[in-house]
Protein backbone atom coordinates (compact mmCIF):
# COMPACT_ATOMS: atom_id res chain seq x y z
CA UNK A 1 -11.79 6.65 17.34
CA UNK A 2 -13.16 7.05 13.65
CA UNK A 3 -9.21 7.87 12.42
CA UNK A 4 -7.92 5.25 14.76
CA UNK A 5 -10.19 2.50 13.14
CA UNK A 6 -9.34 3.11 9.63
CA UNK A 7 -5.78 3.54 10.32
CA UNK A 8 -5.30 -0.03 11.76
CA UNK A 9 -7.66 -1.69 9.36
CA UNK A 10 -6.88 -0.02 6.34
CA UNK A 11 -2.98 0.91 6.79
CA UNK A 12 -2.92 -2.96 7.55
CA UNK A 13 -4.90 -3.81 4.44
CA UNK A 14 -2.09 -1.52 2.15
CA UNK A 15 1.08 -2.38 4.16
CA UNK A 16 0.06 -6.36 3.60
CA UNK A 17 -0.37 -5.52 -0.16
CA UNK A 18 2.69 -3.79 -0.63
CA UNK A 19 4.79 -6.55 0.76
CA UNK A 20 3.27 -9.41 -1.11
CA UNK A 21 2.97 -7.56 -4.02
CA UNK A 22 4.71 -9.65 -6.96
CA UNK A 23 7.67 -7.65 -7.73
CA UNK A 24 8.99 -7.55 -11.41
CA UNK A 25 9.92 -3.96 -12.67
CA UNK A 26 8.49 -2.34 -8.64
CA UNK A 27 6.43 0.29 -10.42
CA UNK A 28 3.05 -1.46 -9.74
CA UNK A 29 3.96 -2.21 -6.42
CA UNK A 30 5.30 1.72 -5.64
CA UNK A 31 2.10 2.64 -7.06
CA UNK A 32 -0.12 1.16 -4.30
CA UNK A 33 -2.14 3.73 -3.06
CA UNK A 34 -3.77 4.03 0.35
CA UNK A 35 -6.34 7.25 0.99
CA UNK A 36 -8.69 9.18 2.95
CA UNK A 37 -11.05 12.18 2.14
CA UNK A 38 -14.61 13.25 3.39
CA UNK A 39 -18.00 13.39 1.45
CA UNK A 40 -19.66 16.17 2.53
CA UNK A 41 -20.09 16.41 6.18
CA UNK A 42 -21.05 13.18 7.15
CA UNK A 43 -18.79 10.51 5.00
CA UNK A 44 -15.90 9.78 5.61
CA UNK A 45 -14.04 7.28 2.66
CA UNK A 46 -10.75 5.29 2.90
CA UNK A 47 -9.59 3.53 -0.30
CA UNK A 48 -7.04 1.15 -1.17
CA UNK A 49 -5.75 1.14 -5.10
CA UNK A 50 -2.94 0.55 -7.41
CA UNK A 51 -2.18 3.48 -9.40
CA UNK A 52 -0.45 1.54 -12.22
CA UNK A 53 -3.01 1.09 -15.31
CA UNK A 54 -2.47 -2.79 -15.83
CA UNK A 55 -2.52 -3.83 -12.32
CA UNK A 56 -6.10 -5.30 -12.18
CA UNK A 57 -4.28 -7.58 -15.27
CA UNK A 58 -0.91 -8.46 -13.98
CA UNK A 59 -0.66 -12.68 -13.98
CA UNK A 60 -2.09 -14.15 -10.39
CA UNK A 61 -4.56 -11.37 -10.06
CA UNK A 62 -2.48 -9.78 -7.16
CA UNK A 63 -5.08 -6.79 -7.40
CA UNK A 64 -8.13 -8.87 -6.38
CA UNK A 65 -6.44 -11.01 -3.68
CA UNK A 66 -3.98 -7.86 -2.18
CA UNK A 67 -6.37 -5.33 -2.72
CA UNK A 68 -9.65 -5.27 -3.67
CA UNK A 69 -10.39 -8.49 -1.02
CA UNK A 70 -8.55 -7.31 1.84
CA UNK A 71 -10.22 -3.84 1.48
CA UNK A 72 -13.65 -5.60 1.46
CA UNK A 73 -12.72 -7.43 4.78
CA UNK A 74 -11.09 -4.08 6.34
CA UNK A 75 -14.19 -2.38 6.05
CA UNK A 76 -16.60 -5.11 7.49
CA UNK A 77 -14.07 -4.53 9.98
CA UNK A 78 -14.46 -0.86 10.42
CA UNK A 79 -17.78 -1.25 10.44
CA UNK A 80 -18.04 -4.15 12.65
CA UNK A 81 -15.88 -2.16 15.05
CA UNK A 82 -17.58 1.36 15.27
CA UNK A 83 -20.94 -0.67 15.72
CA UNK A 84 -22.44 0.44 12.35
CA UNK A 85 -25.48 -1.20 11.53
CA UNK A 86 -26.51 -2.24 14.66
């Protein structure tokens, strides 16, 4: 359920970012990133980046409005849908 989750809201999340992403030489937009890893035994983290340096300044700010927004909502999501905080 936990993998399932993450995989819709997240995988969403990256795959909308890598289409919209403003394309002008492709590098920052092959260099979205989308990953998963544990903290200890108990945490589990997904994260959505851009691997290229000046992404967070390219023109529009396609960084906060493909990435770090959507990756906000995706976990309110997650959360929202594994009942966490309730």
């Amino acid at each position: 359920a936990l993998t399932e989750v993450f995989d819709r809201e997240m995988g969403a999340a990256a795959n909308n970012a890598l289409f919209a992403w403003p394309v002008s030489s492709g590098y920052s937009k092959s260099a979205i990133t989308l990953g998963y890893s544990t903290v200890g035994d108990t945490e589990f983290v997904a994260s959505i980046g851009n691997a290229a340096p000046y992404a967070i300044y390219i023109k529009g700010s396609p960084w906060n409005k493909l990435i770090r927004q959507p990756a906000k909502q995706a976990a309110t999501n997650i959360a929202s849908s594994l009942r966490i905080g309730e």
